[in-house]
Protein backbone atom coordinates (compact mmCIF):
# COMPACT_ATOMS: atom_id res chain seq x y z
CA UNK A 1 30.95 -14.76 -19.60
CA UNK A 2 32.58 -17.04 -21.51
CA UNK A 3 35.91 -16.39 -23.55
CA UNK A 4 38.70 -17.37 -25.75
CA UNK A 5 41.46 -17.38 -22.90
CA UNK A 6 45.33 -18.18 -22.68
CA UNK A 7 46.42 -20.34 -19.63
CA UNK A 8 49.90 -19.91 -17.98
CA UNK A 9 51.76 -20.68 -15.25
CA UNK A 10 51.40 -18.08 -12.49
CA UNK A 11 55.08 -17.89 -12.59
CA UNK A 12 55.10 -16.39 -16.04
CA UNK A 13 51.44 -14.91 -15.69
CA UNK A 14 52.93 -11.17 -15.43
CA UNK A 15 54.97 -11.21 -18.56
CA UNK A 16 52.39 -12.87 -20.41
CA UNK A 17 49.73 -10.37 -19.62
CA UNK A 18 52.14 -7.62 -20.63
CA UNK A 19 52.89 -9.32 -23.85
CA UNK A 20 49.07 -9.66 -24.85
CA UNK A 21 48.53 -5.76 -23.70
CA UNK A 22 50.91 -4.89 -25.94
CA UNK A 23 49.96 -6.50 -28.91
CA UNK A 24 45.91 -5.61 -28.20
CA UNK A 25 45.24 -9.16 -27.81
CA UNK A 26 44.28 -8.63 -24.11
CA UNK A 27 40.46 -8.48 -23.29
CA UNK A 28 39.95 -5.73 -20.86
CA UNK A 29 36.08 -6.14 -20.31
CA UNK A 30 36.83 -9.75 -18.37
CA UNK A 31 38.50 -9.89 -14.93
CA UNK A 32 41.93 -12.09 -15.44
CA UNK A 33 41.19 -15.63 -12.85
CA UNK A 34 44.16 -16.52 -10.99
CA UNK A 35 43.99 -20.49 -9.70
CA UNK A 36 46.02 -23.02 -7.78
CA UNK A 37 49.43 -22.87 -10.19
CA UNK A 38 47.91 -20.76 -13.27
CA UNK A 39 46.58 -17.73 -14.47
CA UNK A 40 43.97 -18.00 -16.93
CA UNK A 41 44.08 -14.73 -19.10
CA UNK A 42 40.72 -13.34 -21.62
CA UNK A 43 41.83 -12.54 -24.74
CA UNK A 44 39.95 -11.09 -27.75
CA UNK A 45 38.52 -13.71 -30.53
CA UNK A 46 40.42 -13.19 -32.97
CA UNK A 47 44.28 -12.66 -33.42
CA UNK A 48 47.22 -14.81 -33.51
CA UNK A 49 48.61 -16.17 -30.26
CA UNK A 50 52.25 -17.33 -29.64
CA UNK A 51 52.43 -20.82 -28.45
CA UNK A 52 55.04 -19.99 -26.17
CA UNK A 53 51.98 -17.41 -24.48
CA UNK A 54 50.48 -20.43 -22.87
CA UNK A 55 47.75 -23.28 -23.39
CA UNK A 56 45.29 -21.77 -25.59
CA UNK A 57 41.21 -22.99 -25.09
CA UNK A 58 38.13 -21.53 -24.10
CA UNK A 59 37.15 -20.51 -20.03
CA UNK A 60 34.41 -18.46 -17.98
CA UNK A 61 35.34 -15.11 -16.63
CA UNK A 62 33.40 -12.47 -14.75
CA UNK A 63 32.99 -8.74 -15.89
CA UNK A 64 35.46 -6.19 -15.12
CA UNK A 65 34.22 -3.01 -13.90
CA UNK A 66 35.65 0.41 -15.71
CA UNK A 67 38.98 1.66 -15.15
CA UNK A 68 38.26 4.73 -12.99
CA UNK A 69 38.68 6.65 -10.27
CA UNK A 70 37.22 5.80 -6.97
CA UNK A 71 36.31 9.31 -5.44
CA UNK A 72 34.89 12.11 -7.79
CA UNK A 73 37.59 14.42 -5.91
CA UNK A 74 40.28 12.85 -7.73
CA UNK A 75 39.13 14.02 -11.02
CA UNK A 76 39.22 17.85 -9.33
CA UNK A 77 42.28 19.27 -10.68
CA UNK A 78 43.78 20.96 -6.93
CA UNK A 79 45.83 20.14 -4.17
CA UNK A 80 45.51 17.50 -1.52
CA UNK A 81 44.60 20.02 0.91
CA UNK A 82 41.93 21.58 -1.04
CA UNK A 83 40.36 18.28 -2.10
CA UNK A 84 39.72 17.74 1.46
CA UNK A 85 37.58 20.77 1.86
CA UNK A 86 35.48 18.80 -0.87
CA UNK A 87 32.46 16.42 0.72
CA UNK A 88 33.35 12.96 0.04
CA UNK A 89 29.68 11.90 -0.19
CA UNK A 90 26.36 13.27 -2.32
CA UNK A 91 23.29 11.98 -3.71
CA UNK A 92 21.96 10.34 -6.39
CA UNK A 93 18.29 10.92 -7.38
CA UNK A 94 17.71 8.89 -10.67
CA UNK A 95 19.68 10.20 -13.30
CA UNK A 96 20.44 14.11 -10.80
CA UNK A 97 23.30 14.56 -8.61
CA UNK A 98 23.16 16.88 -5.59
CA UNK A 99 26.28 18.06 -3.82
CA UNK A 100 26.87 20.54 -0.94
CA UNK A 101 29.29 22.30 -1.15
CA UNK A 102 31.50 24.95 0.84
CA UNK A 103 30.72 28.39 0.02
CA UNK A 104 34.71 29.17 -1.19
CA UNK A 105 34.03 26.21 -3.55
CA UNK A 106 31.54 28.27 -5.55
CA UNK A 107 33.78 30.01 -7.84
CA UNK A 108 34.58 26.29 -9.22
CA UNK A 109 31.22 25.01 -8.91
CA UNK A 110 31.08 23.96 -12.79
CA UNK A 111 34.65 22.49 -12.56
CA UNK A 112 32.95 19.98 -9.77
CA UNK A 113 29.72 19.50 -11.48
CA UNK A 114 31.37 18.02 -14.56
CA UNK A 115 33.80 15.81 -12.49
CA UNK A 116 30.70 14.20 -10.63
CA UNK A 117 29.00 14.06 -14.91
CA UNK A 118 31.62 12.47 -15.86
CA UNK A 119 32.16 10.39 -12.32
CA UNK A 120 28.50 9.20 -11.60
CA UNK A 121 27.13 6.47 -14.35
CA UNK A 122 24.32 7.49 -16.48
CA UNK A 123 24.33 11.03 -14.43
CA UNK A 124 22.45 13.44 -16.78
CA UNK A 125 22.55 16.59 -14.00
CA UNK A 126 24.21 17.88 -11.46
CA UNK A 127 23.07 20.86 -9.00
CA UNK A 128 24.85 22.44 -5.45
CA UNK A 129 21.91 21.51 -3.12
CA UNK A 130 21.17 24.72 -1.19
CA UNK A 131 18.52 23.19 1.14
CA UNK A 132 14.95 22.62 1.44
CA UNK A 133 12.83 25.87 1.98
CA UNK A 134 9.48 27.31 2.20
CA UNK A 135 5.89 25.56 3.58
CA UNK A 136 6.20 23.56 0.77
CA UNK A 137 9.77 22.20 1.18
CA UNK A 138 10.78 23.46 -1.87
CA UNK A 139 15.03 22.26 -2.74
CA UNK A 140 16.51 25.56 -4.21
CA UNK A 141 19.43 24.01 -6.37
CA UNK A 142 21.95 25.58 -8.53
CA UNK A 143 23.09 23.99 -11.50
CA UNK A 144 26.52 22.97 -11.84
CA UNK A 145 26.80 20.84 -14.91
CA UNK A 146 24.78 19.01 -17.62
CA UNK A 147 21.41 19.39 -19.39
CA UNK A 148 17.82 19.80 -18.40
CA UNK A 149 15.30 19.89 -15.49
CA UNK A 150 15.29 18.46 -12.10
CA UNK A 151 12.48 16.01 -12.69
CA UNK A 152 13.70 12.20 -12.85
CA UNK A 153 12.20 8.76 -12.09
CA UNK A 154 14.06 7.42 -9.09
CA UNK A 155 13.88 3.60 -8.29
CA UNK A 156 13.79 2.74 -4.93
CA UNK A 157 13.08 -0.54 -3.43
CA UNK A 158 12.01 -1.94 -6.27
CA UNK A 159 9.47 0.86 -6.97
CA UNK A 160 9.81 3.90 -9.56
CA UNK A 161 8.70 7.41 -8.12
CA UNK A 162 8.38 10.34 -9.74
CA UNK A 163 10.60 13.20 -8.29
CA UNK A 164 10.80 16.97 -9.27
CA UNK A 165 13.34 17.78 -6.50
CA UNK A 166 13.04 21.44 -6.96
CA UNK A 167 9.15 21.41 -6.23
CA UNK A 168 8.56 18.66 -4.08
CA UNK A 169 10.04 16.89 -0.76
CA UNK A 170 12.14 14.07 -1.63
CA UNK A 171 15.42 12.35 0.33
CA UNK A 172 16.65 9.44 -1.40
CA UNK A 173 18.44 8.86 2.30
CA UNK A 174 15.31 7.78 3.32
CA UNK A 175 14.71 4.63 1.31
CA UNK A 176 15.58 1.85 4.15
CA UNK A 177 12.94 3.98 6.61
CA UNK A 178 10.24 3.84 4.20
CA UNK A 179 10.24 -0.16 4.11
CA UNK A 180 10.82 -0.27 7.70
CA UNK A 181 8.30 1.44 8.50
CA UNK A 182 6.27 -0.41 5.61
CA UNK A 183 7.13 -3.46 7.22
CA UNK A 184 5.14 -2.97 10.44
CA UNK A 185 2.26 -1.84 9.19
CA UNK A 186 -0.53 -4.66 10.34
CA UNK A 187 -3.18 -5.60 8.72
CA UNK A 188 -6.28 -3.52 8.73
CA UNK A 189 -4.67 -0.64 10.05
CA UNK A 190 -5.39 3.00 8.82
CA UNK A 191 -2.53 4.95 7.80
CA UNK A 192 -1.95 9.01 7.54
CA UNK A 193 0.94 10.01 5.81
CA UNK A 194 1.03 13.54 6.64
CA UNK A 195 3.80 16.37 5.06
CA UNK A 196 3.97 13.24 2.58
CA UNK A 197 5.91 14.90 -0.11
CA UNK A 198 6.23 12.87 -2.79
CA UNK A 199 4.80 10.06 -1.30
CA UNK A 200 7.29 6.92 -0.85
CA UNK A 201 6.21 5.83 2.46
CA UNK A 202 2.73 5.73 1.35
CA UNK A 203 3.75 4.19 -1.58
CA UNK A 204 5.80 0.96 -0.27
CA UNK A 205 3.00 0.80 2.68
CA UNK A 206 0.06 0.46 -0.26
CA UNK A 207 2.62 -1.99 -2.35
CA UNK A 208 2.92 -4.21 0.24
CA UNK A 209 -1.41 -4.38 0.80
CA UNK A 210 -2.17 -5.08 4.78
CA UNK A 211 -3.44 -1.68 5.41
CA UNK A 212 -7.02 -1.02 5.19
CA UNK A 213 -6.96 2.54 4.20
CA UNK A 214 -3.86 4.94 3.26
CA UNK A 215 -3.89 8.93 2.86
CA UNK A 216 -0.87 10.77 2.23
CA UNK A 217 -1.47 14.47 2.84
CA UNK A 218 0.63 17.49 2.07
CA UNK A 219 -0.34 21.00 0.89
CA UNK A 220 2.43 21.50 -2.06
CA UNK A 221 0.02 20.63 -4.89
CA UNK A 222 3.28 19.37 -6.84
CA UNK A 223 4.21 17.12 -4.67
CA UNK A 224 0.62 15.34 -5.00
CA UNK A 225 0.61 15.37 -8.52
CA UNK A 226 3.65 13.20 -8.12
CA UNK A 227 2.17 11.12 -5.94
CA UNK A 228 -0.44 10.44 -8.13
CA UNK A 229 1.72 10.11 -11.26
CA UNK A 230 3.64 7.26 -9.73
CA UNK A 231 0.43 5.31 -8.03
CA UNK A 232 -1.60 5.72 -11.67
CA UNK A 233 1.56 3.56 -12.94
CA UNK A 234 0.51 0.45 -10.31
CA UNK A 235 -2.39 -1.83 -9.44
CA UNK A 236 -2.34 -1.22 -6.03
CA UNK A 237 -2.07 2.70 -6.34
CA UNK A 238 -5.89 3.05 -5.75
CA UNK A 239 -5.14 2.23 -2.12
CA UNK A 240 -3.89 5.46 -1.43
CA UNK A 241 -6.76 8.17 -1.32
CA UNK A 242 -3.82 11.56 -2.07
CA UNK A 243 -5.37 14.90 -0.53
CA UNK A 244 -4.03 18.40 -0.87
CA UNK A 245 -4.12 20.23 2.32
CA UNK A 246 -2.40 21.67 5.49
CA UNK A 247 -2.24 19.18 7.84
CA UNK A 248 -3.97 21.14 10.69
CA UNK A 249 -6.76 21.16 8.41
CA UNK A 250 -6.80 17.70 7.64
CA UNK A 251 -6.95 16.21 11.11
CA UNK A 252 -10.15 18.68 12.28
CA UNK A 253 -12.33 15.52 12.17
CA UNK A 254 -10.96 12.55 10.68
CA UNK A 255 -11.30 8.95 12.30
CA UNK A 256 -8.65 7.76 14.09
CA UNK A 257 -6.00 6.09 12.53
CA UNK A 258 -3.98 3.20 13.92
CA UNK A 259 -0.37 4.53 12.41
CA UNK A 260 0.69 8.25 11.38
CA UNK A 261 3.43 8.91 10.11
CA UNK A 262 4.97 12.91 9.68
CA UNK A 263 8.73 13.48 8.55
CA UNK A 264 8.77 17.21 8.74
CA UNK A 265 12.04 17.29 10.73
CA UNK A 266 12.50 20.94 10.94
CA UNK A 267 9.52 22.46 12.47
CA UNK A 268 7.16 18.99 12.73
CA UNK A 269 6.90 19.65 16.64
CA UNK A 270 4.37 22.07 16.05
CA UNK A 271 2.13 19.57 14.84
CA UNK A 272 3.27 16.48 17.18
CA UNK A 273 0.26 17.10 19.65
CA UNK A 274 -2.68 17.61 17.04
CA UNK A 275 -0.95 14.17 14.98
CA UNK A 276 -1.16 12.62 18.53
CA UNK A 277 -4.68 12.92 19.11
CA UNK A 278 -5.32 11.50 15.71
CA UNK A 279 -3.78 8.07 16.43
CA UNK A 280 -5.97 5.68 18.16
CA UNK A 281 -5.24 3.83 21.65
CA UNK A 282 -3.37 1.01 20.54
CA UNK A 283 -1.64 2.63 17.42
CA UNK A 284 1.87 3.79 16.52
CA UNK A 285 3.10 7.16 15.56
CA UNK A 286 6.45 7.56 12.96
CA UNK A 287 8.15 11.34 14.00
CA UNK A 288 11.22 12.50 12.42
CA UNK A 289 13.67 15.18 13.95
CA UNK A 290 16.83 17.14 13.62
CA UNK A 291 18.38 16.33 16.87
CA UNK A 292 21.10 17.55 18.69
CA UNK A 293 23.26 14.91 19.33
CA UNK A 294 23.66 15.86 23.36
CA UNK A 295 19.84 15.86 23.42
CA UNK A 296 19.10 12.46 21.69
CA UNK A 297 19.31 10.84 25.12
CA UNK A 298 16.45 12.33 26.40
CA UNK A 299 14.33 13.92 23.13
CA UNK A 300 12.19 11.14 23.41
CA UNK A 301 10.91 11.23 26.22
CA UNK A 302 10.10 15.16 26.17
CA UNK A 303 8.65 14.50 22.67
CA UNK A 304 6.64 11.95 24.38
CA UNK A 305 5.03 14.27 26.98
CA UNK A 306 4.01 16.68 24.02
CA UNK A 307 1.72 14.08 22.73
CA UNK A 308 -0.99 14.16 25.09
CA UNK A 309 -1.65 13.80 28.84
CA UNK A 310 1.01 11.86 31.51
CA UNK A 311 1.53 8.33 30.48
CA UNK A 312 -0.39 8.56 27.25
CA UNK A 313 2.28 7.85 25.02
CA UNK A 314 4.91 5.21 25.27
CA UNK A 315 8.80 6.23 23.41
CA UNK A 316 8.92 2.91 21.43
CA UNK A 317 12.48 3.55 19.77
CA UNK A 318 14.45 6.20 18.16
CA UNK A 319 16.97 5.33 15.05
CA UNK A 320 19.53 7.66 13.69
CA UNK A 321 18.46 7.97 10.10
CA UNK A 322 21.47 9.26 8.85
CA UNK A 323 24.30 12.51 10.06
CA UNK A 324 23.02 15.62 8.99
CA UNK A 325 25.60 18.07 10.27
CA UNK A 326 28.71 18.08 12.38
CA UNK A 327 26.81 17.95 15.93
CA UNK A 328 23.21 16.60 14.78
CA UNK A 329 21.24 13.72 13.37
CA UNK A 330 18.00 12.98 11.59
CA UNK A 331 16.29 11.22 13.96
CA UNK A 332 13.32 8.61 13.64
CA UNK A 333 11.40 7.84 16.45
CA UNK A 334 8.59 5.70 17.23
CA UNK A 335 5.79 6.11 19.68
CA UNK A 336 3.28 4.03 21.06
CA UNK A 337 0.06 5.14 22.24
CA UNK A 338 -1.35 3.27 25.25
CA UNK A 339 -4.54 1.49 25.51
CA UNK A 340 -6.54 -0.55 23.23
């Protein structure tokens, strides 16, 4: 951005800026450029200048971000040791903020609510995340702070879904494993997205068009809704057929498919071997866990032999997705099924 701007000598660059601060001439919007043997300084339009400030002219700056803290925790009025029973991170979902918290934190929830408001840009909400419950993976949140409901638009990947995180699946963790996972799909392939939630892998997989055929499948009738609310907003959403159903129900008789994909990390095992017989020799199945992290070593492989018969299925890669407690990981794994 370009702006009227005072040029010193870096020798005298410190008492010059202090001068202009004080007299409200300094432009605090602009980062200050240090060169070789100067300091070039923003100031505001107008306003007299001092000659003896420096050589007075015109010169490009870039922006200067906010004056503000750099960890929500410091706006939390308490001790050092109590701000480190605080978790450093927590997530963004358009304009909602989720936060777990310790249970002895929950007499000051609203006090930490309204330092993440005022701490997270454009944050309209923010809610202690008690976990993802129920068939339907339903969040059950608690408001801390600000105004309204817990649906938002969240962009992700250049794509805008629609989220109601208290009545449908959504992880905004996720958004590097739905275009990886996007990015293998080959053309012509057929694609189950099954305990789909909200829909993003389906989503980037029908954005980016080599797929033949794409169903996302999940039996919380919000969470489709959603779906369909965000594909009616694209051209390419009518490659995604969206079906409302329990997924045992939805594989008794489909074709096969050449990917599936299920990220039901809690209790998704039950359904591994059913998924597995879906997929056709040749194709790839997407399975995400909560692992242990002394069993992630091995997991695979015992996954593997749930999937059918001895030597059926191939472990192809697993990827921690991200920590999700002291001694366990989300875990994505990859299979491939022999043949074809």
């Amino acid at each position: 951005m370009r702006s009227r701007a005072v040029t010193v000598p870096r020798a005298r660059g410190e008492t010059v800026r202090r001068a202009l601060a004080d007299a409200n001439l300094l432009r605090r919007d602009l980062q200050i450029r240090t060169e070789a043997d100067s300091v070039v300084l923003p100031v505001v339009p107008d306003g007299p200048l001092r000659p003896e400030w420096g050589v007075v002219g015109d010169a490009e700056f870039d922006p200067r971000a906010p004056d503000g803290p750099a960890d929500y925790r410091e706006l939390v009025v308490a001790t050092e040791e109590e701000r480190a029973q605080l978790p450093r991170s927590f997530d963004v979902v358009g304009d909602v903020v989720l936060v777990r918290l310790p249970l002895s934190w929950r007499a000051r929830g609203t006090e930490i609510g309204d330092a993440l408001l005022r701490f997270v840009p454009h944050a309209r909400i923010v809610g202690w995340d008690r976990g993802v419950h129920g068939v339907d993976r339903r969040r059950q949140i608690e408001r801390l702070a600000g105004t309204g409901g817990w649906a938002t638009v969240h962009r992700e990947n250049h794509l805008d879904l629609e989220v109601d995180l208290e009545r449908a699946y959504f992880s905004p963790r996720l958004a590097l494993e739905h275009a990886r996972v996007a990015a293998e799909v080959r053309a012509g392939e057929r694609v189950y997205d099954l305990c789909c939630g909200v829909g993003p892998f389906a989503i980037h997989i029908a954005r980016d068009g080599r797929a033949r055929e794409v169903v996302a499948v999940d039996s919380n009738p919000d969470a489709i809704r959603l779906l369909r609310r965000t594909l009616a907003k694209y051209p390419f959403g009518a490659r995604v057929a969206s079906v409302e159903r329990r997924v045992e129900e939805f594989l008794l008789g489909v074709p096969p498919c050449e990917r599936a994909i299920l990220n039901l990390p809690h209790e998704g095992i039950k359904y591994a071997p059913s998924v597995g017989s879906s997929v056709a020799p040749g194709g790839s199945f997407h399975y995400y866990e909560i692992v242990p992290r002394s069993e992630f070593e091995r997991r695979g492989d015992v996954i593997a032999q749930s999937l059918g018969p001895e030597g059926t299925w191939d472990p192809a890669g697993a990827r921690v997705v991200h920590p999700y407690s002291p001694d366990a990981d989300l875990v994505g794994f990859t299979f491939f099924r022999r043949g074809g």
